[in-house]
C-alpha atoms as a PDB file:
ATOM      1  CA  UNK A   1       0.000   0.000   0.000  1.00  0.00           C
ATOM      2  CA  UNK A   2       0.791   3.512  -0.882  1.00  0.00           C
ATOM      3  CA  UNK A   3       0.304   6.984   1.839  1.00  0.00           C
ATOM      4  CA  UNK A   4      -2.030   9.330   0.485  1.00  0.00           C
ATOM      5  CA  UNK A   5       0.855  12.129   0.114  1.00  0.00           C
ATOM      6  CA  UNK A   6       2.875   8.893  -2.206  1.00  0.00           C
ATOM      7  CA  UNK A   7      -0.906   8.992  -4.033  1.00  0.00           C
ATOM      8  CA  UNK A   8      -1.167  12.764  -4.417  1.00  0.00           C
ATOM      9  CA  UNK A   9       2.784  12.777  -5.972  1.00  0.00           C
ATOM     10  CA  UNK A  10       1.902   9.979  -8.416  1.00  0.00           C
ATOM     11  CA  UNK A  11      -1.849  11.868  -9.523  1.00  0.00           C
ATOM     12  CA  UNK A  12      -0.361  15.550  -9.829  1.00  0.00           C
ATOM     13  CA  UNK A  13       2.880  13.799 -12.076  1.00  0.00           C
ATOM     14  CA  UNK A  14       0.415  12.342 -14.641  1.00  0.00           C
ATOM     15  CA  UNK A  15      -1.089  14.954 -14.832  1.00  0.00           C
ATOM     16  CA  UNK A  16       1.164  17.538 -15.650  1.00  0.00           C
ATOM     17  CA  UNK A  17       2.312  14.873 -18.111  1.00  0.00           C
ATOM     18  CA  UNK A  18      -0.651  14.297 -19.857  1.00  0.00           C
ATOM     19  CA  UNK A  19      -2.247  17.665 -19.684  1.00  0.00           C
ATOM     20  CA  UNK A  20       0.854  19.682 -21.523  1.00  0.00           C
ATOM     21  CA  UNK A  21       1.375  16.972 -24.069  1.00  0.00           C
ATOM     22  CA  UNK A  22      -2.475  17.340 -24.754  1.00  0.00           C
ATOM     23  CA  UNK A  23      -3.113  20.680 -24.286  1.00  0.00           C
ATOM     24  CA  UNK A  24      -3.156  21.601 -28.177  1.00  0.00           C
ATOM     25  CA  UNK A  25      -6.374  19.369 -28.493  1.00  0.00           C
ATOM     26  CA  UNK A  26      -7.966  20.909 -25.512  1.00  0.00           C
ATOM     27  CA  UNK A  27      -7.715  25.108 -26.991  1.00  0.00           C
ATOM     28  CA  UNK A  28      -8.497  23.256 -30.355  1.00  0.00           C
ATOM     29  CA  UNK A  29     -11.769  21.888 -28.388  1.00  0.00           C
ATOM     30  CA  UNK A  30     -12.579  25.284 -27.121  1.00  0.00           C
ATOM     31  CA  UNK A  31     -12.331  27.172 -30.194  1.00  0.00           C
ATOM     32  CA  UNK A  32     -14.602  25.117 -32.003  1.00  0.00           C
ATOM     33  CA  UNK A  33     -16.849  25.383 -28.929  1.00  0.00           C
ATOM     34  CA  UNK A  34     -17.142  28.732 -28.120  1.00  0.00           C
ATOM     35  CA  UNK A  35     -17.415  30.020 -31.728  1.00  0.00           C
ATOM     36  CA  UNK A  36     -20.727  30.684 -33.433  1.00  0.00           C
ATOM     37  CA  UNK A  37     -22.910  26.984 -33.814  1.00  0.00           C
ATOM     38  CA  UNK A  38     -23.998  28.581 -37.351  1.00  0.00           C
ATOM     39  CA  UNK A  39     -19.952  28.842 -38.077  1.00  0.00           C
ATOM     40  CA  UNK A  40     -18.699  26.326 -40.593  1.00  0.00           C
ATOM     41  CA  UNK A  41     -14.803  24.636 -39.453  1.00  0.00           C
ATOM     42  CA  UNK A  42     -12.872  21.547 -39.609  1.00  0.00           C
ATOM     43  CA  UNK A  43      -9.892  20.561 -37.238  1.00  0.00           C
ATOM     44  CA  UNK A  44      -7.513  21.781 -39.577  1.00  0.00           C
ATOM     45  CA  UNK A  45      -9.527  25.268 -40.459  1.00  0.00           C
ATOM     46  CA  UNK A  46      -9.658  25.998 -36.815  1.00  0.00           C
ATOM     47  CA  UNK A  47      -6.032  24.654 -36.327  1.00  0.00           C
ATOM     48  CA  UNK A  48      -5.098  27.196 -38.829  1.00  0.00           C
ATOM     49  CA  UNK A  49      -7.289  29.860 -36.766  1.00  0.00           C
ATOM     50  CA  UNK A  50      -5.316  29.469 -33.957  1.00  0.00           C
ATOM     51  CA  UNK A  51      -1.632  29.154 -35.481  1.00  0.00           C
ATOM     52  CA  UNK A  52      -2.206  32.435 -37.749  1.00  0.00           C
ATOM     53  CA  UNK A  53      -3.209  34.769 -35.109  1.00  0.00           C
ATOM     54  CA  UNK A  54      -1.161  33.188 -32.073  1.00  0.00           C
ATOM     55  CA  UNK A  55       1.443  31.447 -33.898  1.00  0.00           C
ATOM     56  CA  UNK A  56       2.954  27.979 -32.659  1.00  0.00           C
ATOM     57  CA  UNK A  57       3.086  29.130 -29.111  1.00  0.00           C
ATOM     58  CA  UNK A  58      -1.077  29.584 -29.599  1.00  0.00           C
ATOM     59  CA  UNK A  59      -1.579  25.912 -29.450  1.00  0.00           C
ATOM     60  CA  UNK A  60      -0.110  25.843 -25.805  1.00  0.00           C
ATOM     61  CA  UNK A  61      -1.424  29.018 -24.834  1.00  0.00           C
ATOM     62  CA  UNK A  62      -3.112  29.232 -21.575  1.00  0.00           C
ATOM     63  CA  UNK A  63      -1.092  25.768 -20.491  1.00  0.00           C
ATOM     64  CA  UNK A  64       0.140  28.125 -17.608  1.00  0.00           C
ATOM     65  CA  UNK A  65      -3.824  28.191 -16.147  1.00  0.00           C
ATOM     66  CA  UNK A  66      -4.357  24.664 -17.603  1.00  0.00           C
ATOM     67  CA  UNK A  67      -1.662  23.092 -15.432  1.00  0.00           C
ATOM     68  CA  UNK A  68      -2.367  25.956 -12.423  1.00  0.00           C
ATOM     69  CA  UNK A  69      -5.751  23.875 -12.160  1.00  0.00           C
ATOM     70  CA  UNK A  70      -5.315  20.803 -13.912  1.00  0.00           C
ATOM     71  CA  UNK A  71      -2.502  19.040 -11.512  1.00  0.00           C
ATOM     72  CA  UNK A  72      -4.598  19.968  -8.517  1.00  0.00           C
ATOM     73  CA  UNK A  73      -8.185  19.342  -9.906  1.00  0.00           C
ATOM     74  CA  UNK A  74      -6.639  15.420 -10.796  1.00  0.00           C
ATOM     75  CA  UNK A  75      -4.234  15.518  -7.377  1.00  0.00           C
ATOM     76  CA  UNK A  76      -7.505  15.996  -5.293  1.00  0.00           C
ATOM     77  CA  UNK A  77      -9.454  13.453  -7.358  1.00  0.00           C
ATOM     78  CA  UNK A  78      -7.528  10.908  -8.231  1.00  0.00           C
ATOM     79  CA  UNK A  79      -6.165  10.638  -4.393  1.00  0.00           C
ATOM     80  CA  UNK A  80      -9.848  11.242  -3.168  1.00  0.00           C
ATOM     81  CA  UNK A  81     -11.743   8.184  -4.615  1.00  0.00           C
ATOM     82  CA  UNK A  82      -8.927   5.290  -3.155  1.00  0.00           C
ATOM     83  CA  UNK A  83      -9.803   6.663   0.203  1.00  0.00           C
ATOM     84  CA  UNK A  84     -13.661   7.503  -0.361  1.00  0.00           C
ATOM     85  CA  UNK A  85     -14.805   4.425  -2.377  1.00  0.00           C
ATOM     86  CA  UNK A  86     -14.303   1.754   0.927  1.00  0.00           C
ATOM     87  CA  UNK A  87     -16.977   3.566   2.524  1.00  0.00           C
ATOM     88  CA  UNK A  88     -19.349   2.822   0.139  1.00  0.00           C
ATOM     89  CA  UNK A  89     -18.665  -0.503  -0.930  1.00  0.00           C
ATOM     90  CA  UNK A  90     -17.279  -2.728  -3.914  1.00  0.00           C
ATOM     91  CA  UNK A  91     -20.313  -2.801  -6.409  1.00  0.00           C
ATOM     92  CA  UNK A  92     -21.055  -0.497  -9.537  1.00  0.00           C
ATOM     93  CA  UNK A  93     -23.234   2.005  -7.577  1.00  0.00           C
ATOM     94  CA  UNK A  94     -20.399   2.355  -4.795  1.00  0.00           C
ATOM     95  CA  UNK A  95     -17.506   3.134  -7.013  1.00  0.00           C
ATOM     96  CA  UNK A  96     -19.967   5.311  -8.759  1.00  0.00           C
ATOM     97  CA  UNK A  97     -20.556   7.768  -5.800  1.00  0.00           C
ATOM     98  CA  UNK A  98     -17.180   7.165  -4.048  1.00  0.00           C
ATOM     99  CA  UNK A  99     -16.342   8.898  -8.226  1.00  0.00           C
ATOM    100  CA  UNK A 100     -19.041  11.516  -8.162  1.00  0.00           C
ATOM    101  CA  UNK A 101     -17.905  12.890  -4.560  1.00  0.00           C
ATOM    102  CA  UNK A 102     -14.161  13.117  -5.489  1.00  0.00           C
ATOM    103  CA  UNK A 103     -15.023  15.083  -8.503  1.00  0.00           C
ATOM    104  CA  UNK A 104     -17.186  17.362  -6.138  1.00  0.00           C
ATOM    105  CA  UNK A 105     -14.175  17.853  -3.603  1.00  0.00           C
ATOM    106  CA  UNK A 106     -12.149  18.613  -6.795  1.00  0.00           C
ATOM    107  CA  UNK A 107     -14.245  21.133  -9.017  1.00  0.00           C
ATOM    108  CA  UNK A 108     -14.925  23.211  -5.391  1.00  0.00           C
ATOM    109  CA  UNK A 109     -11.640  23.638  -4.590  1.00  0.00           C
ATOM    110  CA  UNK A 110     -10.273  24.336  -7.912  1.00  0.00           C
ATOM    111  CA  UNK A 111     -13.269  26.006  -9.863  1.00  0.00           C
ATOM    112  CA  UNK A 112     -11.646  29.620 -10.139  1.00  0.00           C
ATOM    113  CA  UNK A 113      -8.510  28.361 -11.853  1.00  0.00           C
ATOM    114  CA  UNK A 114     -10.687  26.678 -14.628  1.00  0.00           C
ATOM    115  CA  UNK A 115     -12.847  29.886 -15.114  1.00  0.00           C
ATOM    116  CA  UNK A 116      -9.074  31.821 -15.499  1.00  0.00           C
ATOM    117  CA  UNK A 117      -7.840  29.066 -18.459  1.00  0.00           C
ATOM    118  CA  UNK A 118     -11.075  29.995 -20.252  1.00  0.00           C
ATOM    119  CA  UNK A 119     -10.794  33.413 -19.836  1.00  0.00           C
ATOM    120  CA  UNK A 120      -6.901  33.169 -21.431  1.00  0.00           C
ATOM    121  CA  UNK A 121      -8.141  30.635 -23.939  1.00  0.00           C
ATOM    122  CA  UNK A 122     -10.784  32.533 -25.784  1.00  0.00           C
ATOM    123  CA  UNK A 123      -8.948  35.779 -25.289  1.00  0.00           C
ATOM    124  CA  UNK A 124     -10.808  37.599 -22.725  1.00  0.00           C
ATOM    125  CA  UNK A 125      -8.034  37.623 -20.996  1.00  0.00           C
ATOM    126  CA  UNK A 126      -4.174  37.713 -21.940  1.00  0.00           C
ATOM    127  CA  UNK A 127      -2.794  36.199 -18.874  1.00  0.00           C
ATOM    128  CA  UNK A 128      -3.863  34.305 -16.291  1.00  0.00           C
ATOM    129  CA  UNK A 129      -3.354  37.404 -13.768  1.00  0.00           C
ATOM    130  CA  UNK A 130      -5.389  39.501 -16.046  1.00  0.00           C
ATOM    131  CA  UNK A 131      -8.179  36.729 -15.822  1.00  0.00           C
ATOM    132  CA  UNK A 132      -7.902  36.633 -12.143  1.00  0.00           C
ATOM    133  CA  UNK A 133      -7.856  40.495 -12.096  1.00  0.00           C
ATOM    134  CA  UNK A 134     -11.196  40.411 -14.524  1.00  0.00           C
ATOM    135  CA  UNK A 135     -13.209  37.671 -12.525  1.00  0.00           C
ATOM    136  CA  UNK A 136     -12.340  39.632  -9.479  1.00  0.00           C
ATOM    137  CA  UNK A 137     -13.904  42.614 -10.467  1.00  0.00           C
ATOM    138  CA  UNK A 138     -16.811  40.687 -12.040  1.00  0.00           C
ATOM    139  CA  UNK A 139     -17.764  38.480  -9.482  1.00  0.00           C
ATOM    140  CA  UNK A 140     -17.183  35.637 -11.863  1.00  0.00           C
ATOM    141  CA  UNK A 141     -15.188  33.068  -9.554  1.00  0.00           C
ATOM    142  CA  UNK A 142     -17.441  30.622  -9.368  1.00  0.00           C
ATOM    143  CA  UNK A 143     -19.433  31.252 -12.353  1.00  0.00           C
ATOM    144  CA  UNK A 144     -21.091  28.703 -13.963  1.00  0.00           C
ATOM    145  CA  UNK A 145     -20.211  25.728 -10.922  1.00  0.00           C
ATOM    146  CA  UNK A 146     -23.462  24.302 -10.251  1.00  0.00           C
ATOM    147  CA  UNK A 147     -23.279  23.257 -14.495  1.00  0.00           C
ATOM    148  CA  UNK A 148     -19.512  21.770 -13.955  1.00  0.00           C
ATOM    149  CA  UNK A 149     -20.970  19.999 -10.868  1.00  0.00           C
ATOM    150  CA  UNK A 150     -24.037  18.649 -13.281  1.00  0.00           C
ATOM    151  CA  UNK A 151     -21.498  17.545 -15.581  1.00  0.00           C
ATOM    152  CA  UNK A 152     -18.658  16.394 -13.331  1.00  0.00           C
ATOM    153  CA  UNK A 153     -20.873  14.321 -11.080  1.00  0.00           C
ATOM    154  CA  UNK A 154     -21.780  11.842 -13.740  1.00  0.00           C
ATOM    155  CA  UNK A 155     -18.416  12.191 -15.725  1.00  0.00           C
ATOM    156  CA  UNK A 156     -16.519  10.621 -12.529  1.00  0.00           C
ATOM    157  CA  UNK A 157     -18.870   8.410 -11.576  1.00  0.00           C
ATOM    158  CA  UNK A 158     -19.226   6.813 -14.434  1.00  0.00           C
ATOM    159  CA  UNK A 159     -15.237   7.019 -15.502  1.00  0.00           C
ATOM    160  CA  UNK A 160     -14.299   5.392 -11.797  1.00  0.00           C
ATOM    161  CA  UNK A 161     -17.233   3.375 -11.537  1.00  0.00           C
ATOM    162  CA  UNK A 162     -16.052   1.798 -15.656  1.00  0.00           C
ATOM    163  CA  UNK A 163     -12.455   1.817 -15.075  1.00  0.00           C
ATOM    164  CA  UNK A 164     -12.448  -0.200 -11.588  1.00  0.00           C
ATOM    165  CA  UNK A 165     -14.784  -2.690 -13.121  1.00  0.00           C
ATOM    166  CA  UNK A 166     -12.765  -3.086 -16.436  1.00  0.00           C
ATOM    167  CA  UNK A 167      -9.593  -3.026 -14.925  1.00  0.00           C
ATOM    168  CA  UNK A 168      -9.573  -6.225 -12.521  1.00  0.00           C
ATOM    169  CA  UNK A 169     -11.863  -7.896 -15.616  1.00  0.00           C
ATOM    170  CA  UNK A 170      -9.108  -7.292 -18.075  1.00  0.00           C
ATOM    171  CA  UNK A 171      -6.140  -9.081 -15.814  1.00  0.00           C
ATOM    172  CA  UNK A 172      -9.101 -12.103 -14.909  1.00  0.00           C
ATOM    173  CA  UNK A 173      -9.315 -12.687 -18.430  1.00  0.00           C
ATOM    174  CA  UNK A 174      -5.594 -13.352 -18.935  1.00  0.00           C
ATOM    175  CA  UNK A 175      -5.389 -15.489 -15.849  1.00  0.00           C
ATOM    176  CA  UNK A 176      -4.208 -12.987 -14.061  1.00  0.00           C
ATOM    177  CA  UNK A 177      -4.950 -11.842 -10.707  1.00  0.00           C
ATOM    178  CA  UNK A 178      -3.040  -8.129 -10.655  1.00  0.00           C
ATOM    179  CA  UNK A 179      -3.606  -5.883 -13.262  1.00  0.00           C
ATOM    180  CA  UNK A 180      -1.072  -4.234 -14.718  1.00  0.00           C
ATOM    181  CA  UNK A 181      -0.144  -0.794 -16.546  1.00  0.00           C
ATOM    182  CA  UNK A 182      -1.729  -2.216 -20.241  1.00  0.00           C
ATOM    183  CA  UNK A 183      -4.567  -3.476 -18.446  1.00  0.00           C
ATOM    184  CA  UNK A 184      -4.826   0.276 -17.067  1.00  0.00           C
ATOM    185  CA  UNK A 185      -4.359   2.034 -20.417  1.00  0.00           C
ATOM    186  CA  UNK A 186      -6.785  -0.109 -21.872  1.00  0.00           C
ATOM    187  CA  UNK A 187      -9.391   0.154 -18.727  1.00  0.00           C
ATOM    188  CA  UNK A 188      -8.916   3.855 -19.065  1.00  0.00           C
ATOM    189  CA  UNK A 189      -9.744   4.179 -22.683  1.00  0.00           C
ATOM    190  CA  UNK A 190     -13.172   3.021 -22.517  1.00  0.00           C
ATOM    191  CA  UNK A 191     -13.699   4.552 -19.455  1.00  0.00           C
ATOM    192  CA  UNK A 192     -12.876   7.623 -20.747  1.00  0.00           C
ATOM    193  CA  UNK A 193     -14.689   6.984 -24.143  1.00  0.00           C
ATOM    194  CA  UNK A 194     -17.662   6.707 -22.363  1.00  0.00           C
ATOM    195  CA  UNK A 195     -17.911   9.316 -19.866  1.00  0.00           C
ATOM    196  CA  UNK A 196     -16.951  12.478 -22.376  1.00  0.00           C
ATOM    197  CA  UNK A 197     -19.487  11.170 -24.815  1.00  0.00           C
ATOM    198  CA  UNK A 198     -22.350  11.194 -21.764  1.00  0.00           C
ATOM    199  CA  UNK A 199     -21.441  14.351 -20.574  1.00  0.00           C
ATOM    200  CA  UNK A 200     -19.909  16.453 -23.338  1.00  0.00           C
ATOM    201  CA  UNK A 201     -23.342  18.658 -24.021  1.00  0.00           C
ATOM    202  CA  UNK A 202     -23.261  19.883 -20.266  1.00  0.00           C
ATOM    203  CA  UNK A 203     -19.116  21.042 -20.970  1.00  0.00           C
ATOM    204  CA  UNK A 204     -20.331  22.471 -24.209  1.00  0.00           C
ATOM    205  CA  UNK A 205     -23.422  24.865 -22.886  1.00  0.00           C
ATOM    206  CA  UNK A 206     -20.436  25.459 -19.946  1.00  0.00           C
ATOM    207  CA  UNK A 207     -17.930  26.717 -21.938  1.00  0.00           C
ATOM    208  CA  UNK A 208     -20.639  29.188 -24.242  1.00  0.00           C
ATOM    209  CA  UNK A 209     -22.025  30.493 -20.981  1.00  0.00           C
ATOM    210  CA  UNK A 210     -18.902  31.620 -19.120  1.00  0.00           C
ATOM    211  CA  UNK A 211     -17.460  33.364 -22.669  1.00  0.00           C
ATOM    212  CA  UNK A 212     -21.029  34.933 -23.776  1.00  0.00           C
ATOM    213  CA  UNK A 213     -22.601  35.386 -20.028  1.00  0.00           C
ATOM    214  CA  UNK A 214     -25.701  33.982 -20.679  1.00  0.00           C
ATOM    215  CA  UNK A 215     -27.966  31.954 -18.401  1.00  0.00           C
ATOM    216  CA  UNK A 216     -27.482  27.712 -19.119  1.00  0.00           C
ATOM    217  CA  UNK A 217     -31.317  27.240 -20.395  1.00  0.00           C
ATOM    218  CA  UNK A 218     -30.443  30.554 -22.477  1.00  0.00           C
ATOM    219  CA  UNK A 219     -27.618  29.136 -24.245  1.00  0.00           C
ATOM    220  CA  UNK A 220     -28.983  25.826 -24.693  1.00  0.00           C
ATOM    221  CA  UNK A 221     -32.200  26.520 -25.943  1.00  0.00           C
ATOM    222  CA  UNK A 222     -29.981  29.048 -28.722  1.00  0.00           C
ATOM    223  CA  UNK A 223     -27.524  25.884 -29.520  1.00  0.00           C
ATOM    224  CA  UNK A 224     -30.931  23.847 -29.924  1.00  0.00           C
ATOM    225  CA  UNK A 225     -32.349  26.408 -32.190  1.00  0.00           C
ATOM    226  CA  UNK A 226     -29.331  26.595 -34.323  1.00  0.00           C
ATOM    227  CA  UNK A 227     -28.316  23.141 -34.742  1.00  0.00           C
ATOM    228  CA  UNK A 228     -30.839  21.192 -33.351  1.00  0.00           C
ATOM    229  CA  UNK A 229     -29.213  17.630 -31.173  1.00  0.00           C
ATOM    230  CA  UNK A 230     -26.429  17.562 -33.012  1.00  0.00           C
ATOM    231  CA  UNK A 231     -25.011  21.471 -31.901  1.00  0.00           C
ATOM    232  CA  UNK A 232     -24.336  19.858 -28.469  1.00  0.00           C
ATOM    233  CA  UNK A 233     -21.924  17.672 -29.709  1.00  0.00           C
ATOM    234  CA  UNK A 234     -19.723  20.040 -32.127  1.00  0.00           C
ATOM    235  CA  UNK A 235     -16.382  19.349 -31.013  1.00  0.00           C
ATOM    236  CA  UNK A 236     -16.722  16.215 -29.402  1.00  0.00           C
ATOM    237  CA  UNK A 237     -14.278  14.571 -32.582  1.00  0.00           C
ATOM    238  CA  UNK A 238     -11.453  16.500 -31.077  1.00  0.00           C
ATOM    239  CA  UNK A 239     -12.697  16.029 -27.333  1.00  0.00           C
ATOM    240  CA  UNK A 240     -12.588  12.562 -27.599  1.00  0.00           C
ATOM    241  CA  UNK A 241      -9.154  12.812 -29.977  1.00  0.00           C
ATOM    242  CA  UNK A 242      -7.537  14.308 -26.991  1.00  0.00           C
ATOM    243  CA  UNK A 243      -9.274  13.161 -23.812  1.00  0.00           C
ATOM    244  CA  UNK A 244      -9.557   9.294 -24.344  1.00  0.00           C
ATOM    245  CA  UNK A 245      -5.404   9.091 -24.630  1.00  0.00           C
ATOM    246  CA  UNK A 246      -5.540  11.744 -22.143  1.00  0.00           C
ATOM    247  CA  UNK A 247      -7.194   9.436 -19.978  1.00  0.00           C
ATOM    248  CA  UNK A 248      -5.792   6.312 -20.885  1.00  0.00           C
ATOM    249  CA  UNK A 249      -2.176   7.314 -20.251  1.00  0.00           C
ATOM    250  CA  UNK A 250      -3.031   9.245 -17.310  1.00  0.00           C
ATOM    251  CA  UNK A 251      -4.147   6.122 -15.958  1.00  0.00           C
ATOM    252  CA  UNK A 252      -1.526   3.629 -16.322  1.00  0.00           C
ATOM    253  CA  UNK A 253       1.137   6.485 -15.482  1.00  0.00           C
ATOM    254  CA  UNK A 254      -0.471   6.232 -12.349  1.00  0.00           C
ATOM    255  CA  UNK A 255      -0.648   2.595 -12.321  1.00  0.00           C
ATOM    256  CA  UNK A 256       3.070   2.699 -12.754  1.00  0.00           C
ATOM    257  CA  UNK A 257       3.919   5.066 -10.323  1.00  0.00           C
ATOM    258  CA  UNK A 258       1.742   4.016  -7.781  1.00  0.00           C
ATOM    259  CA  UNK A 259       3.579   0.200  -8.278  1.00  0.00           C
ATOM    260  CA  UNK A 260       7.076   1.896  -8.284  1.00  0.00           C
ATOM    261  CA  UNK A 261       5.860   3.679  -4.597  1.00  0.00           C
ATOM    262  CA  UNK A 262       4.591  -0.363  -3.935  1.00  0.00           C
ATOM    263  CA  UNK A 263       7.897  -1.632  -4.801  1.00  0.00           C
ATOM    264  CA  UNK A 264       9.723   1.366  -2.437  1.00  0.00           C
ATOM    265  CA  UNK A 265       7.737   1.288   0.376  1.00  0.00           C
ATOM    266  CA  UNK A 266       7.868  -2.849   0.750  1.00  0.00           C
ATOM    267  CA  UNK A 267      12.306  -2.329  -0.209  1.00  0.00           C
ATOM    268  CA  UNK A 268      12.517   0.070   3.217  1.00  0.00           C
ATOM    269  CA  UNK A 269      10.220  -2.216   5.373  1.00  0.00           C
ATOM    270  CA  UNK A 270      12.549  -5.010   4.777  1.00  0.00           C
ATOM    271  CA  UNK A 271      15.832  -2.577   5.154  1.00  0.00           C
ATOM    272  CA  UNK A 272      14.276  -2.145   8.657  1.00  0.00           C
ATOM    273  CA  UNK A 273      13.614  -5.277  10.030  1.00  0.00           C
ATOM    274  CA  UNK A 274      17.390  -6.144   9.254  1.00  0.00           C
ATOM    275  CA  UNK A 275      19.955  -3.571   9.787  1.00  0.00           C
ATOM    276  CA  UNK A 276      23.429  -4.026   8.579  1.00  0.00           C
ATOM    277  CA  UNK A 277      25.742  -5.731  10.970  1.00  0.00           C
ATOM    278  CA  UNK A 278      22.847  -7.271  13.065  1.00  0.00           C
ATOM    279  CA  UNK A 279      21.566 -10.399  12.428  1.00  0.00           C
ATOM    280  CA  UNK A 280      17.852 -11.091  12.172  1.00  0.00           C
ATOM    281  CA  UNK A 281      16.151 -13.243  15.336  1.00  0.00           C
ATOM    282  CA  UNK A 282      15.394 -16.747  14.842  1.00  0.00           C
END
């Protein structure tokens, strides 16, 4: 076993791993988001977009805010369900709340720093002090929370509640009884498949309200009228091109990591039962 301070160091690494190496995808997702539903783009058109008027550097931009709030957000949740989900038992609808209440404890305490990497991404903003500076003066901090709660709730419940049921299933099926890092990547590729498809209208109506100000029915019922079902989903191609890898590897990095800790942990137990020069009791 593993403290939760060994936990925390293994979620905040993956994430500042997987979050930079994916952050192109993610201002990529928001562009095509936040622009008009009536606006006609491809990957590459809005790829363009952003390299013409930002240059290279445009595809990382706002990765300062990004990580500000992305290696806490998955520090606090990712260390948060190990110690929650005991307490409410070893079936589906356990792991499924034990998920839901970690992403709770993590959108709270890192909401602000979310609202400043949208600000930067869509250019309200320059920097992330600016955005901090604007939402200040606005009143914005926790603008548009009880949506990311709506859509954070089910996307962690049902990404912990998929990926601790596939993972153990996945070793079983090789005759195995511990999983290992594939059997992680793998587990964490569905899991993540399926929770950004379930949830990626609520992120969607998110993003347009915190750029236009709107109220959510607002929004939604003008994405409805424009595009009908479909407008919810623009984007999702390049959500799910970045955030099912993004999962997936940010899973069995911590799979890894959390068996190197394993392997550490059980190295100094046995250093201290036998010091050097002392031989051990029979």
């Amino acid at each position: 076993m593993i403290t939760p301070w060994q936990r925390l160091t293994c979620s905040t690494a993956a994430a500042l791993v997987t979050k930079t190496l994916f952050n192109p995808l993610d201002n990529l997702k928001v562009a095509i988001q936040t622009s008009d539903v009536g606006e006609r783009g491809n990957i590459l058109g809005y790829s363009k977009k952003i390299y013409k008027q930002y240059g290279l550097g445009g595809f990382w931009r706002g990765n300062t805010a990004l990580l500000m709030r992305a290696v806490p957000f998955q520090g606090v949740r990712l260390t948060a369900f190990p110690l929650i989900s005991p307490y409410f038992g070893d079936t589906h609808y356990g792991r499924f709340l034990a998920g839901a209440l970690s992403g709770i404890l993590a959108v709270t305490a890192t909401y602000p720093l979310d609202v400043a990497r949208t600000y930067v991404q869509t250019g309200i903003a320059s920097t992330t002090g600016e955005a901090f500076a604007r939402m200040y003066a606005q009143g914005t901090m926790y603008q548009g929370i009880g949506l990311t709660l709506m859509g954070q709730i089910p996307y962690d419940g049902i990404q912990f509640m998929t990926y601790s049921a596939l993972k153990p299933l996945l070793a079983r099926r090789r005759g195995d009884k511990k999983p290992t890092p594939w059997d992680a990547l793998l587990a964490g590729t569905v899991a993540g498949l399926v929770a950004q498809t379930a949830t990626y209208p609520i992120d969607l109506v998110k993003r347009r309200c915190l750029v236009t100000g709107q109220p959510v029915w607002a929004t939604a019922r003008r994405v409805y009228a424009q595009a009908g079902l479909v407008g919810f989903f623009r984007g999702n191609t390049t959500n799910i091109m970045k955030a099912v890898p993004q999962t997936a590897i940010q899973f069995a990095l911590l799979e890894s990591m959390t068996a190197m800790w394993i392997r550490f942990n059980r190295a100094r137990a046995a250093a201290r039962k036998v010091q050097p020069g002392l031989e051990p009791h029979k």
